[in-house]
C-alpha atoms as a PDB file:
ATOM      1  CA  UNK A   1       0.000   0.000   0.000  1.00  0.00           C
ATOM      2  CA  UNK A   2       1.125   3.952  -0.024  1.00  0.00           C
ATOM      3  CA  UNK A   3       3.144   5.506   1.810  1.00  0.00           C
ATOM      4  CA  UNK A   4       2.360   9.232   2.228  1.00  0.00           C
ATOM      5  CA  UNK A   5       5.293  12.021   3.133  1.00  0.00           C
ATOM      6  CA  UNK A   6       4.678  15.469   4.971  1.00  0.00           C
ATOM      7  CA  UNK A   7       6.889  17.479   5.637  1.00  0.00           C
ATOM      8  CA  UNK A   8       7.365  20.531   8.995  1.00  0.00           C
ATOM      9  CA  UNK A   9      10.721  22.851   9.489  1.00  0.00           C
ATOM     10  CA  UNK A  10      10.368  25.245  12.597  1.00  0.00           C
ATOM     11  CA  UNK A  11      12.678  27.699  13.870  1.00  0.00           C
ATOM     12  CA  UNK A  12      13.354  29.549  16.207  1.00  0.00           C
ATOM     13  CA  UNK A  13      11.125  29.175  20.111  1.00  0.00           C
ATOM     14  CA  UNK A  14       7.805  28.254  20.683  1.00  0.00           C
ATOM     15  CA  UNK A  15       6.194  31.951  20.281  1.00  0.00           C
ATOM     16  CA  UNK A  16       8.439  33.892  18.302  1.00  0.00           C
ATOM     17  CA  UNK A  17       9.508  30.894  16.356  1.00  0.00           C
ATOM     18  CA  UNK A  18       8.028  30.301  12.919  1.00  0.00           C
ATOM     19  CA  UNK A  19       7.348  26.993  10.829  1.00  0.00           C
ATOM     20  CA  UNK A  20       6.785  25.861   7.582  1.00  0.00           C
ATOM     21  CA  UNK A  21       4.972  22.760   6.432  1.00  0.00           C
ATOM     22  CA  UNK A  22       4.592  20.946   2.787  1.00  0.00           C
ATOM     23  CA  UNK A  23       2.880  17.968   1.504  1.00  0.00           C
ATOM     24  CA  UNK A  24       4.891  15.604  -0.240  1.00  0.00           C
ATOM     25  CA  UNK A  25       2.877  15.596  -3.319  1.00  0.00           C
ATOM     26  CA  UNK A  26       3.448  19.500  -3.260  1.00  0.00           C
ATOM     27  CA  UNK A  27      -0.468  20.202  -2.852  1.00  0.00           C
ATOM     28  CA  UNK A  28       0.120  22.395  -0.299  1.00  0.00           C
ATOM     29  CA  UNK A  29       2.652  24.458   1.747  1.00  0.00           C
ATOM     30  CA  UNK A  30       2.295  27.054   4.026  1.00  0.00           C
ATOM     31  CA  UNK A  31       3.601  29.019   7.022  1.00  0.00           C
ATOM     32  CA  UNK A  32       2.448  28.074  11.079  1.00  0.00           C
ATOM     33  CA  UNK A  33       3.341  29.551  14.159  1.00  0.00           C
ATOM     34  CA  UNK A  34       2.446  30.074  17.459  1.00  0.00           C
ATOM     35  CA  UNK A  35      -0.297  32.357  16.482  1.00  0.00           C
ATOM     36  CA  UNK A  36      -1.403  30.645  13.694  1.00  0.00           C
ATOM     37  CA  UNK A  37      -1.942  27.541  15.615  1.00  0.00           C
ATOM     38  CA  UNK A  38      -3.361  29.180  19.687  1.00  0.00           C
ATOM     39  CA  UNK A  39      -4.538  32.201  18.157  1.00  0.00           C
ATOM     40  CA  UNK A  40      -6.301  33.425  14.725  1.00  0.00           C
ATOM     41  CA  UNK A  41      -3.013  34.803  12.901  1.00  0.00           C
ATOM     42  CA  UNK A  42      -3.574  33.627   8.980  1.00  0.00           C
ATOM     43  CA  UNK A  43      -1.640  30.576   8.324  1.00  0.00           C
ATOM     44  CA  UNK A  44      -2.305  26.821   9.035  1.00  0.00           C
ATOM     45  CA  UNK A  45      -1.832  24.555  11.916  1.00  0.00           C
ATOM     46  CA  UNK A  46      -1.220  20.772  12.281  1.00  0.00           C
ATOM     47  CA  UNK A  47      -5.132  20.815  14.029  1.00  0.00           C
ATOM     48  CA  UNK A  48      -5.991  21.944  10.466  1.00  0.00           C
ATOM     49  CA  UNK A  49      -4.276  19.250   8.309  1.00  0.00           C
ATOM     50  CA  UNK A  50      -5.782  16.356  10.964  1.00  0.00           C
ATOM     51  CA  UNK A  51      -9.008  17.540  10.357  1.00  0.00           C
ATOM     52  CA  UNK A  52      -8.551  18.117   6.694  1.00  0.00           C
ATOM     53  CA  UNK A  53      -7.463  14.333   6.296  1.00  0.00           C
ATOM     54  CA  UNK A  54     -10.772  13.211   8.634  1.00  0.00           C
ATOM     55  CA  UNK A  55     -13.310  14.898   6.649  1.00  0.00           C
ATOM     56  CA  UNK A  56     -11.600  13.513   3.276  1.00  0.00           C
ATOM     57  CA  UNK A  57     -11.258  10.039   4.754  1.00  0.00           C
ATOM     58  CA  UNK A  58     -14.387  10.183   6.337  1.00  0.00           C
ATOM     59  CA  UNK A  59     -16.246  11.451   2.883  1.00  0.00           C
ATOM     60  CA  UNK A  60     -14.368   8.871   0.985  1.00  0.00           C
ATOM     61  CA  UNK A  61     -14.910   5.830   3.489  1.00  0.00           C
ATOM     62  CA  UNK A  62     -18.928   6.399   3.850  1.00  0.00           C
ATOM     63  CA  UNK A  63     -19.332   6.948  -0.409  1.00  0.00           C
ATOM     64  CA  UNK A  64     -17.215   3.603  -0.356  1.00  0.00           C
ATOM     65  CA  UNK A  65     -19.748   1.549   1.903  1.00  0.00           C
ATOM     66  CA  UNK A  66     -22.638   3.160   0.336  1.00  0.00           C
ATOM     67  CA  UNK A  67     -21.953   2.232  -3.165  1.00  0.00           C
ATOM     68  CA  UNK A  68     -20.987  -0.854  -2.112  1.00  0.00           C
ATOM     69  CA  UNK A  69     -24.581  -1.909  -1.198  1.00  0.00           C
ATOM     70  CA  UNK A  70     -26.262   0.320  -4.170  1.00  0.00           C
ATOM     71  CA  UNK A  71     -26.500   3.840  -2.893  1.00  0.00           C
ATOM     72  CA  UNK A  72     -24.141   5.577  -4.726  1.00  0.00           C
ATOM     73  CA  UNK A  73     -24.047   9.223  -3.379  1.00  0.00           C
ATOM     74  CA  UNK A  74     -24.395  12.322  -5.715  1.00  0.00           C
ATOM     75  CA  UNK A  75     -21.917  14.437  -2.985  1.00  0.00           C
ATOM     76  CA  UNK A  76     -20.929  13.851   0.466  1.00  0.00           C
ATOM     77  CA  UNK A  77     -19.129  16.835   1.893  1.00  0.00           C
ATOM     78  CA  UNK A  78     -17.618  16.808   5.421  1.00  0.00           C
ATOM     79  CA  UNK A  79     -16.429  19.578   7.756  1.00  0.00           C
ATOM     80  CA  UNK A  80     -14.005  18.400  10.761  1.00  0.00           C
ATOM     81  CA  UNK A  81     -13.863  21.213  13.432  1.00  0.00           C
ATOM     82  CA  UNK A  82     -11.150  20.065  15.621  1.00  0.00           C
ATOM     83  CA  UNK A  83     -10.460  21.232  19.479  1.00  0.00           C
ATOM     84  CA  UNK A  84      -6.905  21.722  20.902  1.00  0.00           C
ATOM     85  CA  UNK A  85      -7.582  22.854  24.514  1.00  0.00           C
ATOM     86  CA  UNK A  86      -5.283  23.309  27.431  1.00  0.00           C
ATOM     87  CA  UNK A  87      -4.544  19.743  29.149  1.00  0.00           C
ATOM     88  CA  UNK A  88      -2.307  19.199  32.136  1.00  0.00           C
ATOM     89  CA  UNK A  89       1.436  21.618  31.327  1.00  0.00           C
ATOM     90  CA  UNK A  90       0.607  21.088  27.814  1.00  0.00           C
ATOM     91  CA  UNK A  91      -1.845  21.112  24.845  1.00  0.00           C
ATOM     92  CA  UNK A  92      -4.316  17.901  23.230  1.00  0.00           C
ATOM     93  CA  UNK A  93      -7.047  17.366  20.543  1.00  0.00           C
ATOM     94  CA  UNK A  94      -9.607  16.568  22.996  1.00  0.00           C
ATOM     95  CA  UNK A  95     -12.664  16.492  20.842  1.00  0.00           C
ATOM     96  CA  UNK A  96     -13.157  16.503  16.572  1.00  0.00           C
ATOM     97  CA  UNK A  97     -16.429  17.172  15.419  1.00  0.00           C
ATOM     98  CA  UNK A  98     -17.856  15.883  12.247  1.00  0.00           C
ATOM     99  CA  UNK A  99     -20.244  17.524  10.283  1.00  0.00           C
ATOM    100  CA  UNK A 100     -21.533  15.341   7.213  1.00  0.00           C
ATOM    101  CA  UNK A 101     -24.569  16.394   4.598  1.00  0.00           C
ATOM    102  CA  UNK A 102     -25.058  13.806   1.977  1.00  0.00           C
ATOM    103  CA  UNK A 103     -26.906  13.961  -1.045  1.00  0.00           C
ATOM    104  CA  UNK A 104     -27.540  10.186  -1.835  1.00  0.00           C
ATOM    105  CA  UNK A 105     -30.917   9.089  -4.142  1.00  0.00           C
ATOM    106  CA  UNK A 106     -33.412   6.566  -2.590  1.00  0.00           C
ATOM    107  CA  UNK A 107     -32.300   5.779   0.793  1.00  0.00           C
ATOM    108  CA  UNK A 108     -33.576   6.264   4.016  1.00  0.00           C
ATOM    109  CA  UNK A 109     -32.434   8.375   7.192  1.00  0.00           C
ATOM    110  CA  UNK A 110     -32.242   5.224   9.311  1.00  0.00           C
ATOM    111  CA  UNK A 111     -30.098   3.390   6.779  1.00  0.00           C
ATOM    112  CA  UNK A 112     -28.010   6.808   6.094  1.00  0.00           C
ATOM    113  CA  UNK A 113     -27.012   6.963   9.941  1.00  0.00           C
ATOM    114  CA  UNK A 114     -26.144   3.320   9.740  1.00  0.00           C
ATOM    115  CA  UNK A 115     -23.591   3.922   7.200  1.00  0.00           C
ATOM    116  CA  UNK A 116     -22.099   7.124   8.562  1.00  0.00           C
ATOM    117  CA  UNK A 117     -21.457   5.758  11.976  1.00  0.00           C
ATOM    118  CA  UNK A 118     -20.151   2.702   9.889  1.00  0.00           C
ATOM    119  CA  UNK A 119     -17.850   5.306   8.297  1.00  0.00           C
ATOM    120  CA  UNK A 120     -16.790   7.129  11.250  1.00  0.00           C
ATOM    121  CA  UNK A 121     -15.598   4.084  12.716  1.00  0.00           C
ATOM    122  CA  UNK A 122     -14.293   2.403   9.907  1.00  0.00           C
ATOM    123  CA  UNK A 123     -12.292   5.485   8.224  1.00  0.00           C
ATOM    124  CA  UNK A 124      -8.330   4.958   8.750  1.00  0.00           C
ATOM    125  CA  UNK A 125      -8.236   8.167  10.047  1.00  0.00           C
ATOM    126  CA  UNK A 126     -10.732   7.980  12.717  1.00  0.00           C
ATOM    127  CA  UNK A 127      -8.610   4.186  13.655  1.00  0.00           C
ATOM    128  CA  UNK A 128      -5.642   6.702  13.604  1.00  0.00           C
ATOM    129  CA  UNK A 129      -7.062   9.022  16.700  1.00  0.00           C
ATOM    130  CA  UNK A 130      -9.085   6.573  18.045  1.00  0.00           C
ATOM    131  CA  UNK A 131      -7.792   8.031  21.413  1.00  0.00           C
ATOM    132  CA  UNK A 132     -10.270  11.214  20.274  1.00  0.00           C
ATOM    133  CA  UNK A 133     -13.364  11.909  21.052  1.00  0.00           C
ATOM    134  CA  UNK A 134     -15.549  12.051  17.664  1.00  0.00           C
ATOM    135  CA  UNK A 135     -18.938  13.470  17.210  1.00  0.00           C
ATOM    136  CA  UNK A 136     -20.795  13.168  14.011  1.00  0.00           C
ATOM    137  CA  UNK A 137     -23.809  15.011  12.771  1.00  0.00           C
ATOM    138  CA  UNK A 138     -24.939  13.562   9.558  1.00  0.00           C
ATOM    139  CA  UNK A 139     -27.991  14.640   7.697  1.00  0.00           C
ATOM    140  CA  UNK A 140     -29.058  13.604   4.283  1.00  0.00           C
ATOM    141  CA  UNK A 141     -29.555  16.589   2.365  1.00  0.00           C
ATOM    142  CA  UNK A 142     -32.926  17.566   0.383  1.00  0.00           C
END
């Protein structure tokens, strides 16, 4: 199977320092620092990326199952809001919260939630920070 690369370079201390990450396939790459990451300076965070990689896993891993037993969606889109909080000296992802409205013809709201919880449990991603608290909210959309 793949093997994915990312890349981070930081310099300097923890709040006057500034980083730089990059995705291997050279998608993306973009500045973080202290104030990008704690506070609402523009620039990225590694919070960001995680919950970039959920909601793409996640989107990808419920349209998988679905199709699989004849629903194939029209669009699944996925929003991961992820929560870095104070914990202890330090700083954890305590909590990611996924948001899911799908789009899929003929199935049923009880069948939907089946799947998405499916998906949420299933997605490597969600294995990956299985030591995080996930929430989903999925809704079928109109």
């Amino acid at each position: 199977m793949a093997v994915r690369t990312s890349n981070a370079e930081w310099r300097g201390d923890l709040r006057q320092g500034k980083g730089r990450m990059s995705l291997g396939s050279g998608a993306f790459e973009g500045p973080f620092s202290f104030g990008t990451r704690f506070e609402e300076e523009k620039g990225t965070n590694p919070e960001e990326l995680i919950g970039a990689a959920h909601a793409g896993c996640f989107s990808m891993a419920l349209s998988a199952a679905l199709s699989k037993e004849g629903y194939v969606p029209d669009e699944v889109k996925t929003t991961a809001r992820v929560h870095l909080e104070k914990s202890g000296d330090g700083f954890a992802i305590t909590r990611i919260e996924l948001s899911t409205e799908a789009r899929i013809p003929n199935i049923d709201d009880a069948t939907f939630q089946k799947f998405a919880e499916g998906a949420k449990k299933g997605c490597p991603v969600s294995k990956a920070l299985a030591g995080t608290q996930i929430d989903l909210d999925a809704r079928l959309a109109s």
